[in-house]
PDB file of N, CA and C in Angstrom:
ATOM      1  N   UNK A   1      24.680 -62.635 -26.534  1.00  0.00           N
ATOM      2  CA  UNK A   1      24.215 -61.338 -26.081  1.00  0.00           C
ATOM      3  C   UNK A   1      23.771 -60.477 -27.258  1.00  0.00           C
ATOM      4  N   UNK A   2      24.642 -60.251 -28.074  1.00  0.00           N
ATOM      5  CA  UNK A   2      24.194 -59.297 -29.146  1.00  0.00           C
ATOM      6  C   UNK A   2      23.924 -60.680 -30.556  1.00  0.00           C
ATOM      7  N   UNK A   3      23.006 -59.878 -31.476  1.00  0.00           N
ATOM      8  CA  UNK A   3      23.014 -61.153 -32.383  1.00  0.00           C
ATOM      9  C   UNK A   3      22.596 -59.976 -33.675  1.00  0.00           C
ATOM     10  N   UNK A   4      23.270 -60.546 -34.885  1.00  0.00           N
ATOM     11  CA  UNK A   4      22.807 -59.559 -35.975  1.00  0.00           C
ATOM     12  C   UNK A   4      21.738 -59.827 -36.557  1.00  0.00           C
ATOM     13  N   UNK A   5      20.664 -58.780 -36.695  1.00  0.00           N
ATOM     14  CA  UNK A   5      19.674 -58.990 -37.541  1.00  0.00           C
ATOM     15  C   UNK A   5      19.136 -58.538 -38.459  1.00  0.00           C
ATOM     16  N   UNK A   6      20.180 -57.509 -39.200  1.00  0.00           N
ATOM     17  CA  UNK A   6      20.117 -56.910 -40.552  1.00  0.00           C
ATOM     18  C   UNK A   6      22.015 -57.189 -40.998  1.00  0.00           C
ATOM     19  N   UNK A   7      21.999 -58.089 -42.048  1.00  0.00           N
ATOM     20  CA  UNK A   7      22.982 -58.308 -43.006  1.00  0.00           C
ATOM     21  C   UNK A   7      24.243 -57.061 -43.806  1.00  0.00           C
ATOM     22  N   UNK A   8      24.869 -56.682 -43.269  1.00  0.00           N
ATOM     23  CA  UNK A   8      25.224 -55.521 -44.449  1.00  0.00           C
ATOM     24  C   UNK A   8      25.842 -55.943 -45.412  1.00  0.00           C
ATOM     25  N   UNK A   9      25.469 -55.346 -46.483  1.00  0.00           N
ATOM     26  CA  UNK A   9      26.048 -55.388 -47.638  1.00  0.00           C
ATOM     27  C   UNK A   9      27.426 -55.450 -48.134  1.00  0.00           C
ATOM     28  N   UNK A  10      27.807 -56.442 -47.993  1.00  0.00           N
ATOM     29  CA  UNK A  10      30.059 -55.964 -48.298  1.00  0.00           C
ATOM     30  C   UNK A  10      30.451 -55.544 -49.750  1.00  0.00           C
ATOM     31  N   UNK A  11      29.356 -55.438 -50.431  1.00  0.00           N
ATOM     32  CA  UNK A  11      29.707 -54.934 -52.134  1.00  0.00           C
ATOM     33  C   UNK A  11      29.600 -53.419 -52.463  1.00  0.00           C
ATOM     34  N   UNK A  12      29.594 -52.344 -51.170  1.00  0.00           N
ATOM     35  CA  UNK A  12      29.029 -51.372 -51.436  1.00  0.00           C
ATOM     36  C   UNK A  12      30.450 -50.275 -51.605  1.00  0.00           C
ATOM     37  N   UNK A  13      30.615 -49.735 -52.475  1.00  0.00           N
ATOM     38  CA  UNK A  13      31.950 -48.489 -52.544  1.00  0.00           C
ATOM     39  C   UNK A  13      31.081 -47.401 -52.914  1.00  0.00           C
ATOM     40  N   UNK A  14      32.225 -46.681 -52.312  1.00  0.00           N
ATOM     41  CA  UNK A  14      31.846 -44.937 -52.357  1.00  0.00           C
ATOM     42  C   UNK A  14      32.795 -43.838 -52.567  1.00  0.00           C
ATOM     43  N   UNK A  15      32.459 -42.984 -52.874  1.00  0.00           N
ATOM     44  CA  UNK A  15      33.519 -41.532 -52.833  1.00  0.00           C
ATOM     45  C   UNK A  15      33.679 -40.879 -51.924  1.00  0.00           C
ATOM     46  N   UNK A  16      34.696 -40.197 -51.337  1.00  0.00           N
ATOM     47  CA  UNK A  16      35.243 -39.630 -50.463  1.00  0.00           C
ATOM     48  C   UNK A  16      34.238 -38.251 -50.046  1.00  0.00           C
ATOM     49  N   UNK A  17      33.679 -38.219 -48.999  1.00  0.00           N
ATOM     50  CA  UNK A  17      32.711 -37.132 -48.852  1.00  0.00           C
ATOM     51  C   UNK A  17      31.341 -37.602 -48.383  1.00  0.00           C
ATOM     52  N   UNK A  18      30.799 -38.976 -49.068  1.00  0.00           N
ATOM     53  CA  UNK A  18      29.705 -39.709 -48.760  1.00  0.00           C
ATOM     54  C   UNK A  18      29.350 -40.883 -47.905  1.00  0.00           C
ATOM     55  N   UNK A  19      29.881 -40.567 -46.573  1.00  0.00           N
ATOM     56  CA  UNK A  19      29.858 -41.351 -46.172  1.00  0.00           C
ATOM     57  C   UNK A  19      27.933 -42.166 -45.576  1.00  0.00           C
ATOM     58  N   UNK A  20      27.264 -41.145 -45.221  1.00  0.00           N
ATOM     59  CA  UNK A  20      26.084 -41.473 -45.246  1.00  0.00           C
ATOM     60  C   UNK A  20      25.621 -41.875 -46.226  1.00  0.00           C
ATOM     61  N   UNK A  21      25.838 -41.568 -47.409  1.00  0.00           N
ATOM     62  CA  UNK A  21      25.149 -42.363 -48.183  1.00  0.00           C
ATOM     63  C   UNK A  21      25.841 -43.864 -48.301  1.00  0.00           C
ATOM     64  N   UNK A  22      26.958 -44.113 -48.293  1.00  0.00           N
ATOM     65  CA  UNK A  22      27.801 -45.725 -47.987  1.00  0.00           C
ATOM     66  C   UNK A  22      27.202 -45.898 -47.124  1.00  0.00           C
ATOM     67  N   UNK A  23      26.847 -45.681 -45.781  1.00  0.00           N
ATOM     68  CA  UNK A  23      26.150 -46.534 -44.715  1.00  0.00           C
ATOM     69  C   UNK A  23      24.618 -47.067 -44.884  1.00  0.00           C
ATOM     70  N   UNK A  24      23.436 -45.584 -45.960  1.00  0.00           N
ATOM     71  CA  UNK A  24      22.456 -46.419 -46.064  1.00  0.00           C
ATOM     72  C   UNK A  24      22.607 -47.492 -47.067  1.00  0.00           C
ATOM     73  N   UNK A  25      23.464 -47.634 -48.295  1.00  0.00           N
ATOM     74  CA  UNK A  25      23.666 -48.537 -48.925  1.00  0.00           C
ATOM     75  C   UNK A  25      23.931 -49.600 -48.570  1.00  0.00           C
ATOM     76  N   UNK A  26      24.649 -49.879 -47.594  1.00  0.00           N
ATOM     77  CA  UNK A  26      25.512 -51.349 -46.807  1.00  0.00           C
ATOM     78  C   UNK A  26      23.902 -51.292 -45.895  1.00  0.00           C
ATOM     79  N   UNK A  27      23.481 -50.447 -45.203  1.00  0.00           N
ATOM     80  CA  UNK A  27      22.227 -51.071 -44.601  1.00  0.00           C
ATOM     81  C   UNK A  27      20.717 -51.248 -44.864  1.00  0.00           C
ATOM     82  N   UNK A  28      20.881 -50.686 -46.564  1.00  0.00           N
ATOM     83  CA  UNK A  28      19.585 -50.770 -47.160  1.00  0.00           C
ATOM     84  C   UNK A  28      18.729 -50.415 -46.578  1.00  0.00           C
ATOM     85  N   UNK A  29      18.698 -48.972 -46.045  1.00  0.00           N
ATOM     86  CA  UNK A  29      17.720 -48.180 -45.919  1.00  0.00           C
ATOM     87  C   UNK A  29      17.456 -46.764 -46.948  1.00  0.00           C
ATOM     88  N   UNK A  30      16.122 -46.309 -46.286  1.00  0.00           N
ATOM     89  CA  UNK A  30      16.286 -45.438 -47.484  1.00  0.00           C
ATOM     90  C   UNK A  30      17.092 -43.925 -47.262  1.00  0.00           C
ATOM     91  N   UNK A  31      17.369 -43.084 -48.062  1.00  0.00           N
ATOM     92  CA  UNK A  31      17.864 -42.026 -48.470  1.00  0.00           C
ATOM     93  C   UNK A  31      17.460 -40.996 -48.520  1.00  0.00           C
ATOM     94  N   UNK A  32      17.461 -40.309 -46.573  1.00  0.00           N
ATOM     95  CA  UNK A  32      15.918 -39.519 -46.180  1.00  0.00           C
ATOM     96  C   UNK A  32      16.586 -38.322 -45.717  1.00  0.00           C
ATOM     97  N   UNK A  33      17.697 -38.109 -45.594  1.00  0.00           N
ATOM     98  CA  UNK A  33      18.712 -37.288 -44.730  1.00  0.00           C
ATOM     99  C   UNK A  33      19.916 -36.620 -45.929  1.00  0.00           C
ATOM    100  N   UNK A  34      19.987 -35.292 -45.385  1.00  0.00           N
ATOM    101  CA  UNK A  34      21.191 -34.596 -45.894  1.00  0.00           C
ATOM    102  C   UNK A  34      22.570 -34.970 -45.507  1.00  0.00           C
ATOM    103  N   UNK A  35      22.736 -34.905 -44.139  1.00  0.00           N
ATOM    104  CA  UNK A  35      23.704 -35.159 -43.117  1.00  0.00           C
ATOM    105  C   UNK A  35      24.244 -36.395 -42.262  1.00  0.00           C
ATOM    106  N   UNK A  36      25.012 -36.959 -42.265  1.00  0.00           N
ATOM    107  CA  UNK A  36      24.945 -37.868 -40.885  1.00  0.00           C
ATOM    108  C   UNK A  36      24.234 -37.661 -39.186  1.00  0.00           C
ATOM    109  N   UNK A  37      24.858 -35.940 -39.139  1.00  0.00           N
ATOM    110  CA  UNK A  37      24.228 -35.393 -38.089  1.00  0.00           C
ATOM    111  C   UNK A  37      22.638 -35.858 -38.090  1.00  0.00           C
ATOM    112  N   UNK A  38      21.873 -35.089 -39.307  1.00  0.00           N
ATOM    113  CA  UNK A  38      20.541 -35.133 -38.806  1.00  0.00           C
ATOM    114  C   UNK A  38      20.186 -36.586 -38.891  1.00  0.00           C
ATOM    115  N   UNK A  39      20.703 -37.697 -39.699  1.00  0.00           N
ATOM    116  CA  UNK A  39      20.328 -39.439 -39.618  1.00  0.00           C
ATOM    117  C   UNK A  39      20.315 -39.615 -38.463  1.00  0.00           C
ATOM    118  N   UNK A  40      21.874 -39.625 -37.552  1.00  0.00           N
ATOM    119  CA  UNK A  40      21.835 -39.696 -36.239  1.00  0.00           C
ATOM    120  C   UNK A  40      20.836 -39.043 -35.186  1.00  0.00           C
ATOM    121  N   UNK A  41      20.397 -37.891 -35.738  1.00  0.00           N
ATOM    122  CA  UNK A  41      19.238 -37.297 -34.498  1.00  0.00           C
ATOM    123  C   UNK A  41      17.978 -38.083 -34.784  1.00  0.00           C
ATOM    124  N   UNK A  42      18.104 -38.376 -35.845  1.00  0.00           N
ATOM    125  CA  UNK A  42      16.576 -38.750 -36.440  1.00  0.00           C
ATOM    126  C   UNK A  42      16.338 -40.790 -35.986  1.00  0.00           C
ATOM    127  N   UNK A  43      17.532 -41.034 -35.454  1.00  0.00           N
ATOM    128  CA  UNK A  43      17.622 -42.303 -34.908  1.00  0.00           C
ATOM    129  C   UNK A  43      16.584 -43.082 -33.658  1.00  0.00           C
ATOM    130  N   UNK A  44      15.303 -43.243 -33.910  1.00  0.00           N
ATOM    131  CA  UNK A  44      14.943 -44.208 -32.845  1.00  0.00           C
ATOM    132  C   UNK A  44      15.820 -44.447 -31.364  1.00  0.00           C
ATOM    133  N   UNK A  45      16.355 -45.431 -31.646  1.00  0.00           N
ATOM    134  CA  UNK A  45      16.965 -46.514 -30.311  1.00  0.00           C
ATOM    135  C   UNK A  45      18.690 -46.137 -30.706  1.00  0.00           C
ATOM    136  N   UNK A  46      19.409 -45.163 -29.679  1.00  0.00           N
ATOM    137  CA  UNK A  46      20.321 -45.087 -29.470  1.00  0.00           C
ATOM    138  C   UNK A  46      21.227 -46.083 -28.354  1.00  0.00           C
ATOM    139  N   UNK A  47      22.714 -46.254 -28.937  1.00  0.00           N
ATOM    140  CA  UNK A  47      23.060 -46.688 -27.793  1.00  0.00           C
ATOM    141  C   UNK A  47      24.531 -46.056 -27.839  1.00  0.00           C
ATOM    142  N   UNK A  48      24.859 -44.811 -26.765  1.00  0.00           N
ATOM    143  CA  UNK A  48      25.647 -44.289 -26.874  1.00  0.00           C
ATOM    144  C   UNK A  48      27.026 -44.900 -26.161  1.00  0.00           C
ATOM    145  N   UNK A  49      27.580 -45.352 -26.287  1.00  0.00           N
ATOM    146  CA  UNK A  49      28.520 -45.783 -25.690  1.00  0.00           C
ATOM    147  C   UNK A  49      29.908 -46.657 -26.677  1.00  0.00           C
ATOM    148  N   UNK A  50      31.310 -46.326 -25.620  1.00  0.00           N
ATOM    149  CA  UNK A  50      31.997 -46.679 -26.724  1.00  0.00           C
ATOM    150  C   UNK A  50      33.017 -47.746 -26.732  1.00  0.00           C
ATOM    151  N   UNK A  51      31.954 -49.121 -25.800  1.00  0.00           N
ATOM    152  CA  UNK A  51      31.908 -50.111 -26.280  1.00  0.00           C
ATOM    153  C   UNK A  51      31.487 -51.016 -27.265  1.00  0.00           C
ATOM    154  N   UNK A  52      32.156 -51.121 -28.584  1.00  0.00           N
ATOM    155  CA  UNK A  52      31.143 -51.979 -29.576  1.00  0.00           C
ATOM    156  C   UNK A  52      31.166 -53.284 -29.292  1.00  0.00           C
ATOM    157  N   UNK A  53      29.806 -53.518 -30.008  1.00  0.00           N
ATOM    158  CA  UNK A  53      29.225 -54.936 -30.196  1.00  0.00           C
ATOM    159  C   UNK A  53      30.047 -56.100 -30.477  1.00  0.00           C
ATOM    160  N   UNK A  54      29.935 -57.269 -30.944  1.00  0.00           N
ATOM    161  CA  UNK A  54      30.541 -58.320 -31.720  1.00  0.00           C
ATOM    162  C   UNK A  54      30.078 -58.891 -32.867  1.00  0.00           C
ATOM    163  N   UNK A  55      28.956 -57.815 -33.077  1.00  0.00           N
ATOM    164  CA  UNK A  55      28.431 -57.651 -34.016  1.00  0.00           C
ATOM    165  C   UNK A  55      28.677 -56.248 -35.611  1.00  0.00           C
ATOM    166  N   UNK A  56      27.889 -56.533 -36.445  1.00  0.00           N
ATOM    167  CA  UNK A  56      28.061 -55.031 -37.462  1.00  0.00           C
ATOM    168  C   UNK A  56      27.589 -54.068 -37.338  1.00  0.00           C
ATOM    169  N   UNK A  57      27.602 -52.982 -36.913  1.00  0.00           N
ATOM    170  CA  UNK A  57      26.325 -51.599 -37.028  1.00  0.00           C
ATOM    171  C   UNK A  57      26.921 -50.995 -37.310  1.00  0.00           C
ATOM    172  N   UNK A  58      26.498 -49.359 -37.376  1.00  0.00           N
ATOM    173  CA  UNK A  58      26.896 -48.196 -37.841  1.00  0.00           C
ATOM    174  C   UNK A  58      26.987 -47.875 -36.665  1.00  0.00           C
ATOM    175  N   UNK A  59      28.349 -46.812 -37.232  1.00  0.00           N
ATOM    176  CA  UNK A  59      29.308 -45.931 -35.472  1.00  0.00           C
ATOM    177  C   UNK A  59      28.947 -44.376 -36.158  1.00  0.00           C
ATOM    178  N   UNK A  60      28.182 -43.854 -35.179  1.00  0.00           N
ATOM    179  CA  UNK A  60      28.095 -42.573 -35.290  1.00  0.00           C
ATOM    180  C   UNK A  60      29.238 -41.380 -34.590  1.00  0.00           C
ATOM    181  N   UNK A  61      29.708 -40.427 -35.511  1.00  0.00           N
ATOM    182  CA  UNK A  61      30.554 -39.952 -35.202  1.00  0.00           C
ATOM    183  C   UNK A  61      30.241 -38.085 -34.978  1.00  0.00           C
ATOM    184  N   UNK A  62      31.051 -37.332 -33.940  1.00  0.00           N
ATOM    185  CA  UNK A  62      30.152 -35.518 -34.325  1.00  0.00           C
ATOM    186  C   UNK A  62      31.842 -35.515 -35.127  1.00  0.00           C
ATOM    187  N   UNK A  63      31.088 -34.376 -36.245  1.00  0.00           N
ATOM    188  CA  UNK A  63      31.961 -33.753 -37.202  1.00  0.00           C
ATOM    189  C   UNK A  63      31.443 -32.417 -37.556  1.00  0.00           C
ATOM    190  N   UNK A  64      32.942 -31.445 -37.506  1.00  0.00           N
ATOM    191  CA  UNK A  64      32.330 -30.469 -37.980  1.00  0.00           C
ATOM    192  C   UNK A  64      33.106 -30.069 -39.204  1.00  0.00           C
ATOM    193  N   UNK A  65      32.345 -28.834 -39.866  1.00  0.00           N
ATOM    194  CA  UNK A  65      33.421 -29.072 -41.031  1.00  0.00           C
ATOM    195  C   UNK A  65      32.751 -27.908 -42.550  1.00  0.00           C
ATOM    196  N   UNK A  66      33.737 -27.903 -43.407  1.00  0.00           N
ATOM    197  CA  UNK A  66      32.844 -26.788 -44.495  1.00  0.00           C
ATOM    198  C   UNK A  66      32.976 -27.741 -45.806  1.00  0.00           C
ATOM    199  N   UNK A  67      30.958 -28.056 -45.977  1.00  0.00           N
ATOM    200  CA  UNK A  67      30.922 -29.370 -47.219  1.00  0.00           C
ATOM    201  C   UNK A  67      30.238 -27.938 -48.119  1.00  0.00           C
ATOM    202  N   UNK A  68      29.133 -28.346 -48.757  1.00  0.00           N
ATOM    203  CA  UNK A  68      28.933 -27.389 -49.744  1.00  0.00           C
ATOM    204  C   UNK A  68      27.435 -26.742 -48.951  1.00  0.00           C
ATOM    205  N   UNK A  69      27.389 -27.007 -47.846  1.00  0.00           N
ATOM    206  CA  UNK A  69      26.174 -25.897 -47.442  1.00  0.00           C
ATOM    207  C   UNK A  69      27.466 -24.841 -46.098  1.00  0.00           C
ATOM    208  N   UNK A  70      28.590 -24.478 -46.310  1.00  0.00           N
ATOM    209  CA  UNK A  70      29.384 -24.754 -45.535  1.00  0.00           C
ATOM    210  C   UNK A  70      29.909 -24.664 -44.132  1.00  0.00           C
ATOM    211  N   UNK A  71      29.989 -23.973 -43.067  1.00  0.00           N
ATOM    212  CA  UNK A  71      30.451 -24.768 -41.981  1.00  0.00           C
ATOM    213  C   UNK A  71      29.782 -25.065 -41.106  1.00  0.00           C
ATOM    214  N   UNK A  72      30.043 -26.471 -40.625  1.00  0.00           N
ATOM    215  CA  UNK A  72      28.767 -26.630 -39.995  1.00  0.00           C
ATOM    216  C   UNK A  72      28.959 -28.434 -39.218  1.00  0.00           C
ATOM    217  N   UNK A  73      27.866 -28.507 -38.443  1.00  0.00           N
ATOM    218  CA  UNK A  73      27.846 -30.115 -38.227  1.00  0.00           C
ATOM    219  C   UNK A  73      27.275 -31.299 -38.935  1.00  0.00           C
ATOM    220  N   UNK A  74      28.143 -31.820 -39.785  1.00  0.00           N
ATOM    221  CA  UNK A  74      27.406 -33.018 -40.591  1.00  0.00           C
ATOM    222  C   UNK A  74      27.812 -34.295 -40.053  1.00  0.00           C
ATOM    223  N   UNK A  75      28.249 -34.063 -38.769  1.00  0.00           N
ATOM    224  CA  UNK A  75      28.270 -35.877 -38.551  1.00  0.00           C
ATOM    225  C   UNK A  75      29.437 -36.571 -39.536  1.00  0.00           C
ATOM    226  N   UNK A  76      29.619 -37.469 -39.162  1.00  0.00           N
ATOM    227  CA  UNK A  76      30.305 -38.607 -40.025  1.00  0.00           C
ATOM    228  C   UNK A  76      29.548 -39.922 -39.398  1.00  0.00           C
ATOM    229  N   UNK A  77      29.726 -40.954 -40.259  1.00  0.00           N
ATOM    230  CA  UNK A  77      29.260 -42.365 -40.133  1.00  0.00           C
ATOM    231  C   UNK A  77      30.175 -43.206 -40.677  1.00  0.00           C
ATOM    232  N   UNK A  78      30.410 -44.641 -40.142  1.00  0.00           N
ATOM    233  CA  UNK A  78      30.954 -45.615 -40.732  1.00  0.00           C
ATOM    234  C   UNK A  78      30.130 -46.980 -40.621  1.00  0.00           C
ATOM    235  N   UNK A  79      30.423 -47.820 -40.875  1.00  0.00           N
ATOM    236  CA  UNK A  79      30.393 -49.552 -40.557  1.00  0.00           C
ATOM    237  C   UNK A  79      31.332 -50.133 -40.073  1.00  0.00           C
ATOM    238  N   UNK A  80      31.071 -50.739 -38.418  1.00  0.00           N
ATOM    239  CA  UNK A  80      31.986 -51.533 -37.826  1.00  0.00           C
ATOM    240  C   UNK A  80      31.384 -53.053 -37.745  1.00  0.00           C
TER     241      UNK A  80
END
């Protein structure tokens, strides 16, 4: 049913705070976005639901919170 067709990267570490940038790194894309929030809006083909795959993707998460533009919605992201 599901089948992977972009590889992620398992060599990728990061600092506490960056998580968007760890996710385009593990998915080798580019580095176009401030936020997780706006990556996630700026997403093509959603699939909202919170059954995952058996596969790897990125889990989009809402976060709110005070970073250095401060309070506000920046999303969080991971790799499952």
């Amino acid at each position: 049913m599901w089948e992977q067709v972009t590889n992620p990267r398992d060599d990728v570490t990061s600092k506490p705070g960056l998580c968007l940038w760890f996710a385009q790194e593990v998915w080798q894309v580019p580095h176009q976005f401030a936020t997780a929030w706006e990556a996630w809006q700026a997403i093509r083909y959603r699939h909202e639901s919170r059954e995952l795959p058996n596969v790897s993707v990125p889990v989009w998460f809402d976060h709110w919170g005070t970073y250095g533009k401060g309070y506000g919605q920046y999303g969080h992201v991971v790799t499952y």
